[in-house]
PDB file of N, CA and C in Angstrom:
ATOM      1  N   UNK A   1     -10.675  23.155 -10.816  1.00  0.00           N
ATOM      2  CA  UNK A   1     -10.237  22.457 -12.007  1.00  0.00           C
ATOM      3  C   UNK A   1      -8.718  22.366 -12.040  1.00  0.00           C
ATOM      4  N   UNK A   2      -7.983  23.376 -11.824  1.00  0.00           N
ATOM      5  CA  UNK A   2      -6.306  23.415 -11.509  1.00  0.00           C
ATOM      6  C   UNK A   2      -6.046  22.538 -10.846  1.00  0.00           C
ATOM      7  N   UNK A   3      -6.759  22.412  -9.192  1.00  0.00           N
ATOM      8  CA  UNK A   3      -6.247  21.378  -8.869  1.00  0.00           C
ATOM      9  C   UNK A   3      -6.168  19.849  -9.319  1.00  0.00           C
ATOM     10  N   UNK A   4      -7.232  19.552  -9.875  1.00  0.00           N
ATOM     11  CA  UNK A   4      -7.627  18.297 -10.381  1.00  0.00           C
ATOM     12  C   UNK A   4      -6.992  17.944 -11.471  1.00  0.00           C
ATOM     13  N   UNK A   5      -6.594  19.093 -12.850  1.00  0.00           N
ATOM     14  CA  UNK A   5      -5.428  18.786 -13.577  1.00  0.00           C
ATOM     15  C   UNK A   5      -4.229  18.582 -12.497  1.00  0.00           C
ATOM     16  N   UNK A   6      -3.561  19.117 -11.993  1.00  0.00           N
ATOM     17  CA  UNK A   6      -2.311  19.188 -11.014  1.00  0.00           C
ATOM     18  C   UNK A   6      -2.439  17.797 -10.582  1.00  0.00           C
ATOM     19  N   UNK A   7      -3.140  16.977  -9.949  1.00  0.00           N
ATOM     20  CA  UNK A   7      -3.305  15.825  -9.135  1.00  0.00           C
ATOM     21  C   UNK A   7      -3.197  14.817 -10.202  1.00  0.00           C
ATOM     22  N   UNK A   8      -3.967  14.780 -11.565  1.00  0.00           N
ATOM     23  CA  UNK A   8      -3.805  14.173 -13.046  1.00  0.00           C
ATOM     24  C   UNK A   8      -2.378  13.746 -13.330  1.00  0.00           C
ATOM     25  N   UNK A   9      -1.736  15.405 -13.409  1.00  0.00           N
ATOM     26  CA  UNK A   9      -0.198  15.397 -13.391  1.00  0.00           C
ATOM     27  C   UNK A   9       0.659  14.721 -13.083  1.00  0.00           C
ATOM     28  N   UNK A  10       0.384  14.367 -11.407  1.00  0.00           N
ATOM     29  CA  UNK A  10       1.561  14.254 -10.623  1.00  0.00           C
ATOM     30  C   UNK A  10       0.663  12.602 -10.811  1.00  0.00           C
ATOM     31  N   UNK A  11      -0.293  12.174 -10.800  1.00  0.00           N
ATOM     32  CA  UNK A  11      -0.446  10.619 -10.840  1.00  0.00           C
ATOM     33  C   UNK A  11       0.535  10.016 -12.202  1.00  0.00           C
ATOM     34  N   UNK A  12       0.524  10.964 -13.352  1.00  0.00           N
ATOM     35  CA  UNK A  12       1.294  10.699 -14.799  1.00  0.00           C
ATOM     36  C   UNK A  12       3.033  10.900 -14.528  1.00  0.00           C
ATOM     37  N   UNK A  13       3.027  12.402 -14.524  1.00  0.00           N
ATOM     38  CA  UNK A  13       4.268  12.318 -13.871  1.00  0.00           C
ATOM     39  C   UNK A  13       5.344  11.474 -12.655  1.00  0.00           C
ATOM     40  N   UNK A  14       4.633  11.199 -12.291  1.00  0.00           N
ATOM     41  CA  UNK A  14       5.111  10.564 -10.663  1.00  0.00           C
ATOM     42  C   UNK A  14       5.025   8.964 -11.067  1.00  0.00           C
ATOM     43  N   UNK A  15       4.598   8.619 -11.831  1.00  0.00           N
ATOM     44  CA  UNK A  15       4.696   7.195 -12.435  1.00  0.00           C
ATOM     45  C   UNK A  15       3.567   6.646 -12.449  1.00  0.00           C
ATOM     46  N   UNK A  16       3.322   5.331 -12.149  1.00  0.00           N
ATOM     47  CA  UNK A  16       1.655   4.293 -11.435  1.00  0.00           C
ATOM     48  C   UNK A  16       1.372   4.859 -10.073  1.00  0.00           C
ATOM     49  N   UNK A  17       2.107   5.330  -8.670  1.00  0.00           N
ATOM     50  CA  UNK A  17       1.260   5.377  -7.460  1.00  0.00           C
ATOM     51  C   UNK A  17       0.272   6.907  -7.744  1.00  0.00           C
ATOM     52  N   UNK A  18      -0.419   6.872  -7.472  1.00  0.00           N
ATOM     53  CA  UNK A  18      -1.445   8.141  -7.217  1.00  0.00           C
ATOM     54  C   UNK A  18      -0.677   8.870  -6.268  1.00  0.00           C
ATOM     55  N   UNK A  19      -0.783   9.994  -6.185  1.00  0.00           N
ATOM     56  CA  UNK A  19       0.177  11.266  -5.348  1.00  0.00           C
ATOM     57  C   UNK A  19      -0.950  10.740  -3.907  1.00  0.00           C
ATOM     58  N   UNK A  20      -0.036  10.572  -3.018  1.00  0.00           N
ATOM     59  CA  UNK A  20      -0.796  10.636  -1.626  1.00  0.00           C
ATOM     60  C   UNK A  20       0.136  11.096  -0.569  1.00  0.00           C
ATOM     61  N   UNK A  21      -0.808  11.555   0.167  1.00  0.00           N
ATOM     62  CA  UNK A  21       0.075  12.122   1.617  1.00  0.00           C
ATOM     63  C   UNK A  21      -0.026  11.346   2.921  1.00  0.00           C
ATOM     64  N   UNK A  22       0.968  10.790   2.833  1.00  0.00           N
ATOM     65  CA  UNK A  22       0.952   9.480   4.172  1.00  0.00           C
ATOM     66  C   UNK A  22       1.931  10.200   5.141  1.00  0.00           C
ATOM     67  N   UNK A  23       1.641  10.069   6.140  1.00  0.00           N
ATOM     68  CA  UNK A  23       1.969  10.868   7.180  1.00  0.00           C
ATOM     69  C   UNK A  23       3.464  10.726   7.616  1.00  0.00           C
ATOM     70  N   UNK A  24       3.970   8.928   6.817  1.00  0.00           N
ATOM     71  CA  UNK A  24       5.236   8.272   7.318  1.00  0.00           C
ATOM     72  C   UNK A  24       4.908   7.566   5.387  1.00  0.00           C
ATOM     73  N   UNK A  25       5.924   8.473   5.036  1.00  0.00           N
ATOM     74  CA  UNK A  25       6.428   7.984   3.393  1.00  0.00           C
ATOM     75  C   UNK A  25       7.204   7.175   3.540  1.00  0.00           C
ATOM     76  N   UNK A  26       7.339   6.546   2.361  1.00  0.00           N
ATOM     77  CA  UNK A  26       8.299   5.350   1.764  1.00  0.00           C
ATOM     78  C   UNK A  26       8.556   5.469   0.510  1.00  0.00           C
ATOM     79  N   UNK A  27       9.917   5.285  -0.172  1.00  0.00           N
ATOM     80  CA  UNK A  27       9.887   5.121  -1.506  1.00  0.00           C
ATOM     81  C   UNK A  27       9.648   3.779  -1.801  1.00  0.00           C
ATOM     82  N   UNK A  28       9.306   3.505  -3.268  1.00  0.00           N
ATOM     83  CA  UNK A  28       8.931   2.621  -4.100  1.00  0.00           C
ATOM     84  C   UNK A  28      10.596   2.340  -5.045  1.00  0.00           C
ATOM     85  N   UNK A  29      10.774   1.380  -4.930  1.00  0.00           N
ATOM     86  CA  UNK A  29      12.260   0.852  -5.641  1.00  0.00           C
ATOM     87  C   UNK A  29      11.877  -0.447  -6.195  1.00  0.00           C
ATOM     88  N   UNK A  30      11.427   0.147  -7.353  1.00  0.00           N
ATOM     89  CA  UNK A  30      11.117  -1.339  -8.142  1.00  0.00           C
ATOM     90  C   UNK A  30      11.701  -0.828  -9.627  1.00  0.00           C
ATOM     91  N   UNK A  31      12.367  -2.275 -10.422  1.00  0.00           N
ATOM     92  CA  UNK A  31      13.276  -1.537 -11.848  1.00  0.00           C
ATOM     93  C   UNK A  31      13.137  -3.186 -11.986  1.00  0.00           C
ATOM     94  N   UNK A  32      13.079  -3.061 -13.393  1.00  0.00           N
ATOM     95  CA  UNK A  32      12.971  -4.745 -14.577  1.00  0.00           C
ATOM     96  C   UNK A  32      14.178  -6.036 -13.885  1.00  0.00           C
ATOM     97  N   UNK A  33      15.339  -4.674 -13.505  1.00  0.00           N
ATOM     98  CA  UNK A  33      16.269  -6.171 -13.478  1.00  0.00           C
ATOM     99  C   UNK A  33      16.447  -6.598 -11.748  1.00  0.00           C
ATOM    100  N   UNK A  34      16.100  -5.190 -10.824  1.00  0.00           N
ATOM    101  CA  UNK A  34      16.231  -5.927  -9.227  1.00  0.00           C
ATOM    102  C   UNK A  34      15.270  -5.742  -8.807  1.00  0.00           C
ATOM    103  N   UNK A  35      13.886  -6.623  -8.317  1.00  0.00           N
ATOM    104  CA  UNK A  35      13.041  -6.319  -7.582  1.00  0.00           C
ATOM    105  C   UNK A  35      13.011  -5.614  -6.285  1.00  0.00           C
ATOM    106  N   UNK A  36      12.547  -4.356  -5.756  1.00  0.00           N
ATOM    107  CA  UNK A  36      12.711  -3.837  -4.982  1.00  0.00           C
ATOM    108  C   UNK A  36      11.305  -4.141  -3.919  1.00  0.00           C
ATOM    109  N   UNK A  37      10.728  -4.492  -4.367  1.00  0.00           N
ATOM    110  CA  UNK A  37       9.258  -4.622  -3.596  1.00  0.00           C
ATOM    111  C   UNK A  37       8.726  -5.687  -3.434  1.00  0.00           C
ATOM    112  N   UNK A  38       8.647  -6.933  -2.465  1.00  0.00           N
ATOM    113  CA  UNK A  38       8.154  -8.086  -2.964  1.00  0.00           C
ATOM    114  C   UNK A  38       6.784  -8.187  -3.206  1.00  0.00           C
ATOM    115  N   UNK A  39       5.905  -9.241  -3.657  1.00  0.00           N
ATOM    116  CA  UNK A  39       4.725  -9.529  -3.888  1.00  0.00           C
ATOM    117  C   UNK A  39       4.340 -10.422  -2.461  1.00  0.00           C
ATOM    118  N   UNK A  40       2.895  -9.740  -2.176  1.00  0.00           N
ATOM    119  CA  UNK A  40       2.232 -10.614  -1.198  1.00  0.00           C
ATOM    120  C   UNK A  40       1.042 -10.425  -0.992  1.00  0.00           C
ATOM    121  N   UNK A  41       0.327 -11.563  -0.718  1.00  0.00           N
ATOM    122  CA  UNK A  41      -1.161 -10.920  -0.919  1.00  0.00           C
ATOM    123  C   UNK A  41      -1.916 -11.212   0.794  1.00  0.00           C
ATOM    124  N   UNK A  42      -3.121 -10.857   0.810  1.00  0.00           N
ATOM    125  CA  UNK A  42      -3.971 -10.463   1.939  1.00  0.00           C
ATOM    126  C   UNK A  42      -4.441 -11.472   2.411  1.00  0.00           C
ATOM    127  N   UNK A  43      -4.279 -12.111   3.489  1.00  0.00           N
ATOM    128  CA  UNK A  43      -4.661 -13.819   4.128  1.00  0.00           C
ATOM    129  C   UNK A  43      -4.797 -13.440   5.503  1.00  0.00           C
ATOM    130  N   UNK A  44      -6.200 -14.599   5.635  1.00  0.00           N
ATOM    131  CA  UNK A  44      -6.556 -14.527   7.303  1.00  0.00           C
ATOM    132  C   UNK A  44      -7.185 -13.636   7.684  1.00  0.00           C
ATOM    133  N   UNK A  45      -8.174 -12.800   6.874  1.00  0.00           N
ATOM    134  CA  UNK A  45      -9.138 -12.107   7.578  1.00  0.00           C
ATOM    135  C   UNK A  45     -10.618 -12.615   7.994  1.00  0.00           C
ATOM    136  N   UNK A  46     -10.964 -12.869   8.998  1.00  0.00           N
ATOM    137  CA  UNK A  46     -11.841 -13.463   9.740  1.00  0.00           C
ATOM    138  C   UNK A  46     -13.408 -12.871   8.727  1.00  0.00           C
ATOM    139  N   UNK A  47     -13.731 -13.592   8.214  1.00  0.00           N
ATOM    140  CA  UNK A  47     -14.951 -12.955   7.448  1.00  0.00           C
ATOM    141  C   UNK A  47     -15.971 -12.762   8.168  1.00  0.00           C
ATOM    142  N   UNK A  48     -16.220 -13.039   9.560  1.00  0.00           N
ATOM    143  CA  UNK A  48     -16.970 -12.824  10.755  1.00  0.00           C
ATOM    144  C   UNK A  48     -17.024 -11.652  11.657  1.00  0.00           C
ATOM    145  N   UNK A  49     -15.437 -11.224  11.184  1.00  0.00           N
ATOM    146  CA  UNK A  49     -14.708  -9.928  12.172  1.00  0.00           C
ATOM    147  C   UNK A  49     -15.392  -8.522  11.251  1.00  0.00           C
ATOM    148  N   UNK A  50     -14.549  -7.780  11.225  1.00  0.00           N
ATOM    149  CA  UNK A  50     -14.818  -6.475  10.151  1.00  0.00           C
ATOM    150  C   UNK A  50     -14.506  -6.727   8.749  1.00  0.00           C
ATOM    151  N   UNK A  51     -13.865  -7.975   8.983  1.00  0.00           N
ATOM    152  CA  UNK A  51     -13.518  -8.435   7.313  1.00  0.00           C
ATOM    153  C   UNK A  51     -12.861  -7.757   6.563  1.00  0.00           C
ATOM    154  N   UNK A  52     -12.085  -6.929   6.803  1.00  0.00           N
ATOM    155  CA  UNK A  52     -10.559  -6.154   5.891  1.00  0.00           C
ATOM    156  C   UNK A  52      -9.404  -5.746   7.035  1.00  0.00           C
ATOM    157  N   UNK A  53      -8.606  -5.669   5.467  1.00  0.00           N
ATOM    158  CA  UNK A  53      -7.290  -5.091   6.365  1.00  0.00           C
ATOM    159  C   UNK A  53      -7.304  -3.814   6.480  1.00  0.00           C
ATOM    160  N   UNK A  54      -7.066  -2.533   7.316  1.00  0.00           N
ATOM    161  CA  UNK A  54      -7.076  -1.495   7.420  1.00  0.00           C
ATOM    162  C   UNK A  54      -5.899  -0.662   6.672  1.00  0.00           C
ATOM    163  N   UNK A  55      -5.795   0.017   5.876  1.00  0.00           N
ATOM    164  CA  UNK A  55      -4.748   0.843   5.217  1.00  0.00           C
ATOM    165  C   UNK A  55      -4.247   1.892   5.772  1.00  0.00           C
ATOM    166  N   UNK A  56      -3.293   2.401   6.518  1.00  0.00           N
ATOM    167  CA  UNK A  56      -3.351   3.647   6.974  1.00  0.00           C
ATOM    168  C   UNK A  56      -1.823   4.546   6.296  1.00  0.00           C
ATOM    169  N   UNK A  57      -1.965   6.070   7.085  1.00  0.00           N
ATOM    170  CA  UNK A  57      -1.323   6.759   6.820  1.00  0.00           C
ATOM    171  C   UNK A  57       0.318   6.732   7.233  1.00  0.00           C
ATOM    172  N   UNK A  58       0.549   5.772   8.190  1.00  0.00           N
ATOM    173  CA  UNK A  58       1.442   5.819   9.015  1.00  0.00           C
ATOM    174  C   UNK A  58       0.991   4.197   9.527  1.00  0.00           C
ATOM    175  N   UNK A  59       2.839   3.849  10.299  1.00  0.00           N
ATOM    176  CA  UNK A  59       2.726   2.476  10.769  1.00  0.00           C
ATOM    177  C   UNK A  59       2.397   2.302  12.309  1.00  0.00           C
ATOM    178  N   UNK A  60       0.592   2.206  12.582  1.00  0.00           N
ATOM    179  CA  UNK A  60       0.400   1.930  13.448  1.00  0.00           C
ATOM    180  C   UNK A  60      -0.833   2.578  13.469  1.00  0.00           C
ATOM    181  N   UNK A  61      -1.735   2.433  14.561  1.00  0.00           N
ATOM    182  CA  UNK A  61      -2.992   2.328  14.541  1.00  0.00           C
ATOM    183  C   UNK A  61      -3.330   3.790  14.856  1.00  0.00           C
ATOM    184  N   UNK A  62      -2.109   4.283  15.421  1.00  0.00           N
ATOM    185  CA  UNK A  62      -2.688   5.703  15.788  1.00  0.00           C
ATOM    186  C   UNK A  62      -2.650   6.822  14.322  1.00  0.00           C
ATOM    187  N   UNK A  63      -2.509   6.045  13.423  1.00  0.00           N
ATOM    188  CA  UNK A  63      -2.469   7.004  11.911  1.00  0.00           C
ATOM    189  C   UNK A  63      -4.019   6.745  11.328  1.00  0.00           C
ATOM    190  N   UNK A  64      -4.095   7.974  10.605  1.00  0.00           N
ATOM    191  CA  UNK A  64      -5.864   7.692  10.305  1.00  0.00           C
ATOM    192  C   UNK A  64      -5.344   6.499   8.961  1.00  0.00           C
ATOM    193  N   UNK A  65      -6.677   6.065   9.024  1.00  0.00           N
ATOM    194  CA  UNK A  65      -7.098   4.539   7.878  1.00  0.00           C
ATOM    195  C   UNK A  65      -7.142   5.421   6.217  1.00  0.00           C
ATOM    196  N   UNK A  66      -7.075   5.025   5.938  1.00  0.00           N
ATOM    197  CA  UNK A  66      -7.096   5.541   4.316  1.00  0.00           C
ATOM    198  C   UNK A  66      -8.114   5.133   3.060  1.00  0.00           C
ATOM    199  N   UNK A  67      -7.698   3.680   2.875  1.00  0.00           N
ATOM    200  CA  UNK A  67      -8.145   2.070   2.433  1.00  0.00           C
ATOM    201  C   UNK A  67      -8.276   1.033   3.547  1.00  0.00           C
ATOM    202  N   UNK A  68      -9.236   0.180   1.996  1.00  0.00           N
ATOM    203  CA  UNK A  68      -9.286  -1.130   2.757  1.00  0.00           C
ATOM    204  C   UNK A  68      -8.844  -2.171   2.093  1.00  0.00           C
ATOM    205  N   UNK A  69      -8.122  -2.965   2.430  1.00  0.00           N
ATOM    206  CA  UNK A  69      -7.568  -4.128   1.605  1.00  0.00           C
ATOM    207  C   UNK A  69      -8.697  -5.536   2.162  1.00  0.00           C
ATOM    208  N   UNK A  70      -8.806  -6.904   0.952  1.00  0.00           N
ATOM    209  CA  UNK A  70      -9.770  -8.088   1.573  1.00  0.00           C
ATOM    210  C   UNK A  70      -8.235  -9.251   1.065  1.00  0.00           C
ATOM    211  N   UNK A  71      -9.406  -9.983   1.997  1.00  0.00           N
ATOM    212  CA  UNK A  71      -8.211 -11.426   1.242  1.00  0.00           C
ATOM    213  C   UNK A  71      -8.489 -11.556  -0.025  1.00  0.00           C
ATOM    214  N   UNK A  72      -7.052 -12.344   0.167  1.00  0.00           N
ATOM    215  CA  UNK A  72      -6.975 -12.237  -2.016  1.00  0.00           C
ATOM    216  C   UNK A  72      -6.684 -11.102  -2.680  1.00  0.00           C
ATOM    217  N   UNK A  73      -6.235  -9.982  -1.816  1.00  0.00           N
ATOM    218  CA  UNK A  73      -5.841  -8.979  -2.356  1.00  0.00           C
ATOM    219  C   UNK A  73      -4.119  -8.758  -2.788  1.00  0.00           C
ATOM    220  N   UNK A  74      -3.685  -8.445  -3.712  1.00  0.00           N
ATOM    221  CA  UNK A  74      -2.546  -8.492  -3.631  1.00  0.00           C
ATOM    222  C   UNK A  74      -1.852  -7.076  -3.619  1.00  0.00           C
ATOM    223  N   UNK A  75      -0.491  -7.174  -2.746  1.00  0.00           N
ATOM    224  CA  UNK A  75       0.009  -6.147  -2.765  1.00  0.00           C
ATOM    225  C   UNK A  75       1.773  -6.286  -2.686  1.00  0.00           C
ATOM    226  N   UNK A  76       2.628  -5.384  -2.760  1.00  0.00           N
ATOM    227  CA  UNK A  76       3.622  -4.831  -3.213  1.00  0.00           C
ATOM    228  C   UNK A  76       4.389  -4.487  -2.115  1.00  0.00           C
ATOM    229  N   UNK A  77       5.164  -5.011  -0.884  1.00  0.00           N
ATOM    230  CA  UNK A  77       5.761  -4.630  -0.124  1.00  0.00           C
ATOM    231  C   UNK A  77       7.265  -4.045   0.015  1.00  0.00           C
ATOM    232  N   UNK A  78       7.079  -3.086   0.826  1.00  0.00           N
ATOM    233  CA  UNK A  78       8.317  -2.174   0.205  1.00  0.00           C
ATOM    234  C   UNK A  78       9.180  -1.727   1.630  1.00  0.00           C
ATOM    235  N   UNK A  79       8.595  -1.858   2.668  1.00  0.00           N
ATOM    236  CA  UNK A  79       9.563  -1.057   3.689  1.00  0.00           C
ATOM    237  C   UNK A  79       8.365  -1.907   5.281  1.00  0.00           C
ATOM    238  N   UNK A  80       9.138  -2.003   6.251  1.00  0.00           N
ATOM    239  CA  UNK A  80       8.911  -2.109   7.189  1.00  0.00           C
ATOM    240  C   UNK A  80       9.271  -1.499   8.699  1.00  0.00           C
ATOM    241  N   UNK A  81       8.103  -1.090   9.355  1.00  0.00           N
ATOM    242  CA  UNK A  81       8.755  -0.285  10.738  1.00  0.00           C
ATOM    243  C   UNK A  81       7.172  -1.405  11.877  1.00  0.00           C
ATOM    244  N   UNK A  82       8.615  -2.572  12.437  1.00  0.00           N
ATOM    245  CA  UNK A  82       8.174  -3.045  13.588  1.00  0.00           C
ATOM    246  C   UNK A  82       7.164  -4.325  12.724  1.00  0.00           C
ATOM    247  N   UNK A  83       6.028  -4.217  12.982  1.00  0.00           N
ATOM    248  CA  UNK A  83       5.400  -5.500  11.992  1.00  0.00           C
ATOM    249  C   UNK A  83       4.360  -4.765  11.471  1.00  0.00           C
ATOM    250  N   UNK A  84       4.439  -3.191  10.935  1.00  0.00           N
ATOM    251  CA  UNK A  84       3.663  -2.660  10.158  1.00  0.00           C
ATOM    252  C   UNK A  84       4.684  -2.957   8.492  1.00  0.00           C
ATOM    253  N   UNK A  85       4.136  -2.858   7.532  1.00  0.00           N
ATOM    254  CA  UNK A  85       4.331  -2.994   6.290  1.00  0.00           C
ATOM    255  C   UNK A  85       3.978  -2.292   5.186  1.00  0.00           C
ATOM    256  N   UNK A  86       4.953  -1.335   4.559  1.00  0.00           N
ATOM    257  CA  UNK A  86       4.451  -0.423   3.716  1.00  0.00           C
ATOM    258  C   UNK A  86       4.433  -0.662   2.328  1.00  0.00           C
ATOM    259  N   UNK A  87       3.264  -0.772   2.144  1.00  0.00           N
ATOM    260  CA  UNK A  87       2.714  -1.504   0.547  1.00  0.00           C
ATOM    261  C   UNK A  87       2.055  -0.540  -0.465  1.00  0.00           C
ATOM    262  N   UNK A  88       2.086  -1.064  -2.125  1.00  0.00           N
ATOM    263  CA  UNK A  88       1.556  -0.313  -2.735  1.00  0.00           C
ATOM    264  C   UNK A  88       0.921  -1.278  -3.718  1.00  0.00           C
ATOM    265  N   UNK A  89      -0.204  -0.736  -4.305  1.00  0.00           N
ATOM    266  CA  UNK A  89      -1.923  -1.965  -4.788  1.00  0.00           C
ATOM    267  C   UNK A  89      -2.144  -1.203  -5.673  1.00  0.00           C
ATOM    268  N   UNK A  90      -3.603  -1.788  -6.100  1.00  0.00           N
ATOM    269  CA  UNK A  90      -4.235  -1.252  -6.905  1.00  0.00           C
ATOM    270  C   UNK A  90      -3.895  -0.783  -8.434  1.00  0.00           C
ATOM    271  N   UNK A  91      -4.907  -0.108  -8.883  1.00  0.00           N
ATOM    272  CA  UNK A  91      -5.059   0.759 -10.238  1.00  0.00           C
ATOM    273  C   UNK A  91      -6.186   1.913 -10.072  1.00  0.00           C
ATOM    274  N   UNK A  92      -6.105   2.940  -9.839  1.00  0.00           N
ATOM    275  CA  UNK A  92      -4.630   3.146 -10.385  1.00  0.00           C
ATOM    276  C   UNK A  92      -3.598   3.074  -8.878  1.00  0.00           C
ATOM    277  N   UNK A  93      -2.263   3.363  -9.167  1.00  0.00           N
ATOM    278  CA  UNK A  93      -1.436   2.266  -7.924  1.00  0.00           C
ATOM    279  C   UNK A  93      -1.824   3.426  -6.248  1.00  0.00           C
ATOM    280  N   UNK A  94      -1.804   2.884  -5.385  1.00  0.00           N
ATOM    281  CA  UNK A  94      -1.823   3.695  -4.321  1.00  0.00           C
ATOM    282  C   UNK A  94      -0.865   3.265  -2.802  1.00  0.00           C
ATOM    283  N   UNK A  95      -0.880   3.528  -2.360  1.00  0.00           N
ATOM    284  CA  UNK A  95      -0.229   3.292  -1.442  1.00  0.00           C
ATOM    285  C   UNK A  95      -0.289   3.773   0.221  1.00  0.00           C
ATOM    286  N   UNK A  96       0.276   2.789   1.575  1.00  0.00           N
ATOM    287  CA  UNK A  96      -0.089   2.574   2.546  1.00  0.00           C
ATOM    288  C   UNK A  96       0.563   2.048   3.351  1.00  0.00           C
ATOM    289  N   UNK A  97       0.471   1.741   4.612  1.00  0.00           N
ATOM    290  CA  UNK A  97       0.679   1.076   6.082  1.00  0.00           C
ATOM    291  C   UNK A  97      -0.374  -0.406   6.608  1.00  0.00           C
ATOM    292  N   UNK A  98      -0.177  -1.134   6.839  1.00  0.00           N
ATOM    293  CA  UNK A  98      -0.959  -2.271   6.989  1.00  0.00           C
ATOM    294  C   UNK A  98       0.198  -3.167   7.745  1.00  0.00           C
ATOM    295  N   UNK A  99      -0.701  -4.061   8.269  1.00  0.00           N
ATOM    296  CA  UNK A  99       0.015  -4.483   9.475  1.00  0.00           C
ATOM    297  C   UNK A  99       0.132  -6.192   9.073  1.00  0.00           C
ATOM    298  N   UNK A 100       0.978  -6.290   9.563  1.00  0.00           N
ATOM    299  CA  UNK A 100       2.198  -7.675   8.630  1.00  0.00           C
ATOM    300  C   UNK A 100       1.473  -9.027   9.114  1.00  0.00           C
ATOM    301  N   UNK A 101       0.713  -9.299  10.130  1.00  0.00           N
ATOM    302  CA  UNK A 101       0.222 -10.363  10.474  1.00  0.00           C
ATOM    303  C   UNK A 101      -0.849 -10.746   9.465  1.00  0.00           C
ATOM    304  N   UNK A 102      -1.486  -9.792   8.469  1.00  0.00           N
ATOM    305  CA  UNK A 102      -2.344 -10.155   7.577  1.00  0.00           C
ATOM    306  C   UNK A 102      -1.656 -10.726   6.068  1.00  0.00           C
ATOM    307  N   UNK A 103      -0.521 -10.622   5.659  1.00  0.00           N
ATOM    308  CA  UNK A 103       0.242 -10.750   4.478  1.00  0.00           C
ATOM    309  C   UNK A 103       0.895 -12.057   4.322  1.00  0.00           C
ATOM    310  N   UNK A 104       0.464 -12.543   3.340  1.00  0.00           N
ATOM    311  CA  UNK A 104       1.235 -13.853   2.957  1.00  0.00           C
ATOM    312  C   UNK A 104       2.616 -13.584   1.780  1.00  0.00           C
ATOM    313  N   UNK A 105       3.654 -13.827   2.043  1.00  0.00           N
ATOM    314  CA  UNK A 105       4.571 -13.719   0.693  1.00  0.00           C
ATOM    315  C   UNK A 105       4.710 -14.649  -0.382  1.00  0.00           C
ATOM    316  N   UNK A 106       4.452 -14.417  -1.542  1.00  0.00           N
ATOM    317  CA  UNK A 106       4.173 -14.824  -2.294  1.00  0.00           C
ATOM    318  C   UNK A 106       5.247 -14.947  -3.673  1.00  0.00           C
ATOM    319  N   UNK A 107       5.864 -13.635  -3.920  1.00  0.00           N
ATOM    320  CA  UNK A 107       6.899 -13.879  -4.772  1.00  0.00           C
ATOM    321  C   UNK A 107       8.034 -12.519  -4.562  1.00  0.00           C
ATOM    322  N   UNK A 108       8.945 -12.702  -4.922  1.00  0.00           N
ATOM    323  CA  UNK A 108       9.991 -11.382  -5.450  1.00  0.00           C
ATOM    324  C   UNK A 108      10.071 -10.707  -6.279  1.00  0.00           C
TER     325      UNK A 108
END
């Protein structure tokens, strides 16, 4: 139960992302007057293939998967290493590694 209050905590405390442990962190720099993160959402997944984008811990395939993102998904880009892309989604907010050939940009 401690822990599960504690994890409550740090999702309240810590702002919208859910506390996660990604193997290769990024901060989140987003404020009313300079966008720090652009908007872009999830395009071009072969609905024939596995049909999502893979979320992982780290930028690159050798990090375990986490989530799954679909097209039409939108997400929050914040940092890049190579043509991986470190984004943050959802509700409540979470965050990840996903690889840049799937992302359309969409706004600032």
């Amino acid at each position: 139960m401690r822990t599960l209050i504690l994890a409550l905590s740090l999702t309240v405390i810590g702002g919208d992302v859910w506390a996660q442990n990604l193997d290769v962190d990024f901060k989140i720099i987003e404020d009313r007057q300079a966008a720090g993160c652009a908007g872009s959402v999830v395009s071009g997944l072969d609905s024939n293939g596995d049909g999502f984008l893979a979320v992982r811990k780290g930028p690159g395939t050798r990090y375990a998967k986490i989530d799954q993102l679909y097209n039409g998904d939108s997400v929050r880009t914040c940092t890049q290493s190579g043509r991986w892309i470190g984004v943050y989604y959802g509700q409540p907010r979470r965050k990840g590694w996903v690889h840049g050939n799937w992302l359309v940009h969409v706004a600032g």
